[in-house]
N, C-alpha and C. Protein backbone atom coordinates (compact mmCIF):
# COMPACT_ATOMS: atom_id res chain seq x y z
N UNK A 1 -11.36 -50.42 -25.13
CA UNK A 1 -11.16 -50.36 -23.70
C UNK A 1 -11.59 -51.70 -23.11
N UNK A 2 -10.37 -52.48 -22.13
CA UNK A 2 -10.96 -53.38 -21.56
C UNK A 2 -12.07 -53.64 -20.86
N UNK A 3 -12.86 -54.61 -19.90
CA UNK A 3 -13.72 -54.65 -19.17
C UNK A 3 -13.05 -54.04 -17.88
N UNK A 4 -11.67 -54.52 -17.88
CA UNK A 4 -10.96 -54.36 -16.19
C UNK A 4 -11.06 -52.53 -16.09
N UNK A 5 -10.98 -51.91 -17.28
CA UNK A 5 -10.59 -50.71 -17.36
C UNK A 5 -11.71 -49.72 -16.72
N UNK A 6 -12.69 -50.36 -17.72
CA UNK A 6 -14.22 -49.77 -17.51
C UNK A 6 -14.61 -50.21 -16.26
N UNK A 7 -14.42 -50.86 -15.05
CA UNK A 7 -15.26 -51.50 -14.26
C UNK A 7 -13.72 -50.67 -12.79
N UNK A 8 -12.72 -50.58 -13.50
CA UNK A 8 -12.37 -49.39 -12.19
C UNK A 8 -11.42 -48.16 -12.41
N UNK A 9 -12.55 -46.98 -12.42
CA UNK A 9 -11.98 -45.72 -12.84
C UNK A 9 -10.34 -45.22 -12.45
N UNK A 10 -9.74 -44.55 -13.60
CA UNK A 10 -8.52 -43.98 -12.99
C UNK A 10 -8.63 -42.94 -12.11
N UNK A 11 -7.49 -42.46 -11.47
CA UNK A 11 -7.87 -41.31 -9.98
C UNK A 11 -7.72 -40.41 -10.76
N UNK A 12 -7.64 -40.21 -11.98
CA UNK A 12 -7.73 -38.64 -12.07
C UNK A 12 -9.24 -38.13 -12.03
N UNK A 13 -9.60 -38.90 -12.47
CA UNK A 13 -11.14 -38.20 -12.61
C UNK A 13 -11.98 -38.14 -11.02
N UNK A 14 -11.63 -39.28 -10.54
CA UNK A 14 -11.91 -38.79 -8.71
C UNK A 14 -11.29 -37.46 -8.20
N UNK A 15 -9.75 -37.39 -8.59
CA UNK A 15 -9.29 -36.08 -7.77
C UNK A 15 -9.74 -34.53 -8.39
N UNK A 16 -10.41 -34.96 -9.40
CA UNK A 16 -11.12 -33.65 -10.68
C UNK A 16 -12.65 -33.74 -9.90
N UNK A 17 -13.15 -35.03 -9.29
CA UNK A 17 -14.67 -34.63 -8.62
C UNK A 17 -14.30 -34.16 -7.39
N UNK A 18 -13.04 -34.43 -6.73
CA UNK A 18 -13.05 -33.70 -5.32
C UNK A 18 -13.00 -32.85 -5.32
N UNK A 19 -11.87 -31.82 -6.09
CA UNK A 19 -11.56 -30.77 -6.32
C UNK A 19 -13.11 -29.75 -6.78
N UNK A 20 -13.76 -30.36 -7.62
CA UNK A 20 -15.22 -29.46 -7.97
C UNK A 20 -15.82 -29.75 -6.72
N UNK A 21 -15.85 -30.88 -5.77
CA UNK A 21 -16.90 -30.62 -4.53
C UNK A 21 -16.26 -30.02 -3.47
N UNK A 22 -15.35 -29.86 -3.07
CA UNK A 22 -14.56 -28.65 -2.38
C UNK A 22 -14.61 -27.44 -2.77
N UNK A 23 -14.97 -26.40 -4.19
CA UNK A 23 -14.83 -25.91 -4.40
C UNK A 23 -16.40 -25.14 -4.67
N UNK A 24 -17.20 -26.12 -4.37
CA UNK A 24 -18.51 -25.73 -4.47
C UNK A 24 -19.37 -26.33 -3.25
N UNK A 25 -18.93 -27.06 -2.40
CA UNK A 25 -19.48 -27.48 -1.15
C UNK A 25 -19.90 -26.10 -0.32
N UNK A 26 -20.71 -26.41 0.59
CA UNK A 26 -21.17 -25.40 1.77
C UNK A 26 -20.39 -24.96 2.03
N UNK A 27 -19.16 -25.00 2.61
CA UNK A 27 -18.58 -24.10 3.67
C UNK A 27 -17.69 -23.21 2.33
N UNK A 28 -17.33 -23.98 1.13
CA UNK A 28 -16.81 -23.10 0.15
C UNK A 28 -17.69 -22.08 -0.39
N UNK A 29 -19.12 -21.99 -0.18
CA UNK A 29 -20.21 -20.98 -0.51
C UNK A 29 -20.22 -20.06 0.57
N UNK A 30 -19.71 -20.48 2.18
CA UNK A 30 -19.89 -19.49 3.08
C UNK A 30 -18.49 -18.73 3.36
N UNK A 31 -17.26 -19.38 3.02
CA UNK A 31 -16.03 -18.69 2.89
C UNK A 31 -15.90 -17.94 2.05
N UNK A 32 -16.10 -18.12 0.75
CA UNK A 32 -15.22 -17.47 -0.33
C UNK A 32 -16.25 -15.34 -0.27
N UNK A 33 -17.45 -15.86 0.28
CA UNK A 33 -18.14 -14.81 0.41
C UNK A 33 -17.85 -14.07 1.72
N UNK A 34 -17.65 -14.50 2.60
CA UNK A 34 -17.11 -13.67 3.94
C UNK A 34 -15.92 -13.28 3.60
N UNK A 35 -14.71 -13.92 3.25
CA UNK A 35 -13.77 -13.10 3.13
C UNK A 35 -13.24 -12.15 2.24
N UNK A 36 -14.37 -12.13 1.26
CA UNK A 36 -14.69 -11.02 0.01
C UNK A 36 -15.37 -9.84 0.42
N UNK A 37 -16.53 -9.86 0.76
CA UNK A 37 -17.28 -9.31 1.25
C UNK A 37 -17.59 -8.99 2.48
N UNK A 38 -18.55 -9.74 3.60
CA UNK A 38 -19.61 -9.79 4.58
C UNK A 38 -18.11 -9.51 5.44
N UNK A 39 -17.29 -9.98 5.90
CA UNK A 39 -15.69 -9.22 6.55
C UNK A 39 -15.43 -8.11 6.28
N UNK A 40 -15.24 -7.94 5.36
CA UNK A 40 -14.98 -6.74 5.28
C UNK A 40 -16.15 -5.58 5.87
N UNK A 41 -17.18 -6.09 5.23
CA UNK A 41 -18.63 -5.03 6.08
C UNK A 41 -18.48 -5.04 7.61
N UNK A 42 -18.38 -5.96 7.86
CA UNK A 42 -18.28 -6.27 9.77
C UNK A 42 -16.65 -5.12 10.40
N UNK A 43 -15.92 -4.59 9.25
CA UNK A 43 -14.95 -4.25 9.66
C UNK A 43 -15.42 -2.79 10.16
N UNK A 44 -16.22 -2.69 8.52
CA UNK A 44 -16.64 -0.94 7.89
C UNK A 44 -17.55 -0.60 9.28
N UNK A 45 -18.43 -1.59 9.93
CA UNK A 45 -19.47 -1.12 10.40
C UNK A 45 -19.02 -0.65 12.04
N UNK A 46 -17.99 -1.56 12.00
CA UNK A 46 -17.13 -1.76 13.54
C UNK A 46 -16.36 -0.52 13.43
N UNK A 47 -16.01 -0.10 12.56
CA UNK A 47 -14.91 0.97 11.97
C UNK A 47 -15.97 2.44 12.49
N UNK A 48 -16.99 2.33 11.91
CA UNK A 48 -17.69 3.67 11.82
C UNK A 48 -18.65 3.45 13.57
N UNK A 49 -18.91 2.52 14.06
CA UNK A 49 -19.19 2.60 15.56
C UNK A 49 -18.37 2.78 16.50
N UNK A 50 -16.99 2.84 16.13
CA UNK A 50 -15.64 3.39 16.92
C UNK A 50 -15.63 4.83 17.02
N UNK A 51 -15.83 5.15 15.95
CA UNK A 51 -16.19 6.86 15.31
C UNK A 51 -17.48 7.35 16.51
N UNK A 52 -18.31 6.97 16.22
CA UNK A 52 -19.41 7.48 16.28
C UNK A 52 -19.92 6.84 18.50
N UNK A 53 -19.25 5.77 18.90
CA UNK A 53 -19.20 5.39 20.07
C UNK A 53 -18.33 6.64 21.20
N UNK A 54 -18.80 7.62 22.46
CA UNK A 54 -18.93 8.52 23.28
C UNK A 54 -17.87 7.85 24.03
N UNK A 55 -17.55 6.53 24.21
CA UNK A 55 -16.51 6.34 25.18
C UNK A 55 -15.37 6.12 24.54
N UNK A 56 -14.39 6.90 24.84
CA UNK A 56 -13.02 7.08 24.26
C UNK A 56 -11.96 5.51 24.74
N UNK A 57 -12.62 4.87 25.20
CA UNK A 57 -11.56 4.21 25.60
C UNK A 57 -11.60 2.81 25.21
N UNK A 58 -11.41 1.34 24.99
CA UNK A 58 -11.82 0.33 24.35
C UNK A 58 -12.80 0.00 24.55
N UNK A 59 -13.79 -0.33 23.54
CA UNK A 59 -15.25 -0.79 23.89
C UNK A 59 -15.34 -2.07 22.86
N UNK A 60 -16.84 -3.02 23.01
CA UNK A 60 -17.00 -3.77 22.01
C UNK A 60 -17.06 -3.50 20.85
N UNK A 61 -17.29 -2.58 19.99
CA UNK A 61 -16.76 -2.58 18.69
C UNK A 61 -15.19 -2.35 18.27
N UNK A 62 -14.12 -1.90 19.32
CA UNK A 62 -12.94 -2.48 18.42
C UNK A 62 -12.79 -4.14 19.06
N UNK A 63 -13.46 -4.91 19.91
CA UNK A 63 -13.44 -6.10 20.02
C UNK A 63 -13.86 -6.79 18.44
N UNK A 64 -15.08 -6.29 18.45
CA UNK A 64 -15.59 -6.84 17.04
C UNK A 64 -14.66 -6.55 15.61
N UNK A 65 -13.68 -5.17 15.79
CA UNK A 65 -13.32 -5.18 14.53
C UNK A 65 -12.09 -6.02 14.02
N UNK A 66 -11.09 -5.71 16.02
CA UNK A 66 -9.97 -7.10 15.68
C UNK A 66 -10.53 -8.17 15.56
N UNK A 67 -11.31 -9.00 16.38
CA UNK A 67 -12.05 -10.35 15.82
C UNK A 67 -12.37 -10.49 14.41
N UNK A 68 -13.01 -9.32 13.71
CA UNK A 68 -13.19 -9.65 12.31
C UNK A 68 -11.74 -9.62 11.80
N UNK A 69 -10.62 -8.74 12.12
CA UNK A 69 -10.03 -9.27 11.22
C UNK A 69 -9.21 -10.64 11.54
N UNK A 70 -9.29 -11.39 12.66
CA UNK A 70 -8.77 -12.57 12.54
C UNK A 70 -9.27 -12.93 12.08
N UNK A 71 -11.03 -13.26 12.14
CA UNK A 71 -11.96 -14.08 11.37
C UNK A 71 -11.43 -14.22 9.84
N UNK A 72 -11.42 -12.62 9.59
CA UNK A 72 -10.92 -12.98 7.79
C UNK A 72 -9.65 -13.78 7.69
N UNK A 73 -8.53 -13.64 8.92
CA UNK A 73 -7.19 -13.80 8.10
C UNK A 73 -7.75 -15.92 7.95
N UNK A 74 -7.97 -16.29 9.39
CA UNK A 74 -8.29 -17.32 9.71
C UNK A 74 -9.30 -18.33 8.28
N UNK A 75 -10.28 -17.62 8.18
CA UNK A 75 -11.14 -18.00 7.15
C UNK A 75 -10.55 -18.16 5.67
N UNK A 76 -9.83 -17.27 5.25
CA UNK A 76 -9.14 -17.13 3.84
C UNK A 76 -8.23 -18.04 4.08
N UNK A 77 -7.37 -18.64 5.36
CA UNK A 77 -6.40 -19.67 5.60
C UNK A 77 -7.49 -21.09 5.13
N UNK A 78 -8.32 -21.73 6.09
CA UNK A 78 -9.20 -22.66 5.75
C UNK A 78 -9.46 -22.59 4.68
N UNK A 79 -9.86 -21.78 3.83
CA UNK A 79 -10.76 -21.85 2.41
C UNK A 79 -9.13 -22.21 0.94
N UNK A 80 -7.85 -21.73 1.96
CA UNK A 80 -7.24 -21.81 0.45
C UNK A 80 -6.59 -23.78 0.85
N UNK A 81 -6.65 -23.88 2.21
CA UNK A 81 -5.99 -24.73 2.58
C UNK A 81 -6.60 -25.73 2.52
N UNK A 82 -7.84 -25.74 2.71
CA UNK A 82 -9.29 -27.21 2.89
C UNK A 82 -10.15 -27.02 1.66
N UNK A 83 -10.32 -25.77 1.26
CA UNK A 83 -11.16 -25.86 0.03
C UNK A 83 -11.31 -25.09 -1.23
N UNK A 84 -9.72 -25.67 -1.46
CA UNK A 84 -9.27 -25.07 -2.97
C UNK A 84 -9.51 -24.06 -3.14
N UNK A 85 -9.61 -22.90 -2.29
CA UNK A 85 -10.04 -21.80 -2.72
C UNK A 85 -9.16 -21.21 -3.74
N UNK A 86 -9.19 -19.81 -4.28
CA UNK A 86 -9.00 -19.27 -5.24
C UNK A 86 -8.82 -17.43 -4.96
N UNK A 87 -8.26 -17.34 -5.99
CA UNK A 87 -7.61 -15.49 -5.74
C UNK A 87 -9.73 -14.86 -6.31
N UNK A 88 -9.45 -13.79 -5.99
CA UNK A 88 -10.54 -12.85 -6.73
C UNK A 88 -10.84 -12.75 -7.97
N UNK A 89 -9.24 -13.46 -8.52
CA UNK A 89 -9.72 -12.82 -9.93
C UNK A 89 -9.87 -15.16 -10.65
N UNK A 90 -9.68 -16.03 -10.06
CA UNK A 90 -10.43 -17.39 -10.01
C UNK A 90 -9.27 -17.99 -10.27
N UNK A 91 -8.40 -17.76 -9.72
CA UNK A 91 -6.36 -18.65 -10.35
C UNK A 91 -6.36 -19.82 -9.07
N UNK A 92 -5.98 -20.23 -9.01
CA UNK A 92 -5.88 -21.29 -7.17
C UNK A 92 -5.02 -19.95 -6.73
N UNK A 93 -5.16 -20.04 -5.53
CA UNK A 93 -4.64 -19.75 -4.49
C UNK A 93 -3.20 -20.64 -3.50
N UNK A 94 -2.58 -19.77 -3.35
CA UNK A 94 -1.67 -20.63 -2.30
C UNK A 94 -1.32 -19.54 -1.06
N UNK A 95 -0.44 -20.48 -0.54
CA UNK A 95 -0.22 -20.58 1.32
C UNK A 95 0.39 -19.00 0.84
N UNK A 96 1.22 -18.56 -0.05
CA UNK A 96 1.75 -17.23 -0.60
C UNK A 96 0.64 -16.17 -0.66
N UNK A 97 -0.09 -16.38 -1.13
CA UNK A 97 -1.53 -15.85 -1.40
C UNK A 97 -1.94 -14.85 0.35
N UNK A 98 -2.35 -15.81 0.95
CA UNK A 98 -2.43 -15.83 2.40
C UNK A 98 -1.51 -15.18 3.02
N UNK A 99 -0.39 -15.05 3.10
CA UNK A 99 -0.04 -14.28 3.79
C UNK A 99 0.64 -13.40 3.47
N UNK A 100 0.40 -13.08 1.84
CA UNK A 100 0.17 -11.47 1.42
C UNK A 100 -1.14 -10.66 2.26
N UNK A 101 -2.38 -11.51 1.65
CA UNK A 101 -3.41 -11.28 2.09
C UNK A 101 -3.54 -10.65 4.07
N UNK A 102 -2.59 -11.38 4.78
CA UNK A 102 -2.98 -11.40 6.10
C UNK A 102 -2.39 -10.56 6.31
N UNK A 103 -1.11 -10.25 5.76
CA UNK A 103 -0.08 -8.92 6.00
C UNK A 103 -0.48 -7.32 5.82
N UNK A 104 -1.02 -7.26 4.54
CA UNK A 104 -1.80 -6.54 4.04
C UNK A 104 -3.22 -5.94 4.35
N UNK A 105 -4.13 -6.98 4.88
CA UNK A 105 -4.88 -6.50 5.72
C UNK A 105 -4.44 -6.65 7.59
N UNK A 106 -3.80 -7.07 7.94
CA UNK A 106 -3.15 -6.47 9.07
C UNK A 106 -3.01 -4.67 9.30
N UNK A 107 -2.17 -4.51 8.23
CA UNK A 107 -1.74 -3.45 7.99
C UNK A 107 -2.68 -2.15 7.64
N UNK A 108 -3.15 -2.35 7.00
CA UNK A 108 -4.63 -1.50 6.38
C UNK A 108 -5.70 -1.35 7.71
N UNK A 109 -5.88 -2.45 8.44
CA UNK A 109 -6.76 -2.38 9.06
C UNK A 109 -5.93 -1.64 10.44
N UNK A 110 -4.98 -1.94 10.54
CA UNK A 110 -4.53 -1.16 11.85
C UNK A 110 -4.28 0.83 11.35
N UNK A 111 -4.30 0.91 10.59
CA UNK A 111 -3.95 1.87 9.77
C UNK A 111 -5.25 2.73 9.99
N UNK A 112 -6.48 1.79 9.57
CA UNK A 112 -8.06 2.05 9.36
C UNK A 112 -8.26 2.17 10.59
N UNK A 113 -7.74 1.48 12.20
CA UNK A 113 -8.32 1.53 13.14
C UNK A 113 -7.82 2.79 14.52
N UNK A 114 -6.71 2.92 13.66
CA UNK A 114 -5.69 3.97 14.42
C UNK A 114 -6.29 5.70 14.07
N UNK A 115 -6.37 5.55 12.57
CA UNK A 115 -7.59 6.77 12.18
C UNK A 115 -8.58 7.07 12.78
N UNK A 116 -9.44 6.32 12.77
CA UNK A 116 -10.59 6.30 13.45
C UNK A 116 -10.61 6.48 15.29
N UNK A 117 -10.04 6.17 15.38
CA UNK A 117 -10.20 6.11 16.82
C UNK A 117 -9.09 7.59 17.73
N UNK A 118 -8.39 7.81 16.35
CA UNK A 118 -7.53 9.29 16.69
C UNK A 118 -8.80 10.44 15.95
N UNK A 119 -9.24 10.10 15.55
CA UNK A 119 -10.54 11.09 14.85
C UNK A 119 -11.18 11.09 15.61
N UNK A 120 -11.52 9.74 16.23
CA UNK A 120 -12.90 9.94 17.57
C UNK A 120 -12.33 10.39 18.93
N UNK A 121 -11.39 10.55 18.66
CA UNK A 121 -10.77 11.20 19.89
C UNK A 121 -10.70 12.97 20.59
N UNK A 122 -10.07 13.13 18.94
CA UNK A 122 -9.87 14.64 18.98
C UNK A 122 -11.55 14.88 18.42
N UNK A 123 -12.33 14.49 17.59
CA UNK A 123 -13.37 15.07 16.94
C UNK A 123 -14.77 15.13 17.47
N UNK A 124 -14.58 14.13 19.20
CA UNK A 124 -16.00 13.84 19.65
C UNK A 124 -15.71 14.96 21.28
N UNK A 125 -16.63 15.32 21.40
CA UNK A 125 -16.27 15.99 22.59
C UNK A 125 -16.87 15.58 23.86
């Protein structure tokens, strides 16, 4: 190996350290866990205070539960788009990915929120 060679690295090995510090940086430690997890809880908890909330009519917890789910769709967008994120099971992720993902929980969650709130309707007196 020349001196010229050794004295200035090829980009692959830079775009192989970006890729590991995007993928392990802060905000990739606080995404990949909210939209796995801690979202989904914020949904469950918003979900079951809809239930269990005396006023039949919109209150702050379905504020909180649509907000969470933008938060997730929004967050899983940033994380596949800014920081390499990845499926559940660790494959990359793409823009396809996402808006399975956003469709799907769209759907589920309106599904989850329409239940609940027809349960707390007829079931609370």
């Amino acid at each position: 190996m020349s001196a010229k060679n050794s004295r200035f690295p090829s980009a692959k090995p830079q775009a192989d350290t970006e890729t590991i510090d995007k993928q392990s940086g802060i905000l990739a430690l606080i995404a990949r866990p909210f939209w796995i997890f801690f979202g989904n809880f914020i949904l469950l908890i918003s979900a079951a205070n809809i239930f269990a909330g005396e006023n039949k009519t919109f209150y702050v917890s379905d504020f909180v539960f649509w907000g969470g789910v933008v938060a997730l769709i929004v967050v899983r967008f940033l994380d596949i788009k800014f920081l390499n994120g990845q499926t559940a099971t660790g494959k990359p992720a793409t823009i396809k990915h996402w808006r399975n993902y956003a469709i799907i929980l769209t759907l589920v969650s309106a599904a989850i929120w329409a239940a609940v709130r027809t349960s707390a309707y007829f079931f609370k007196a």
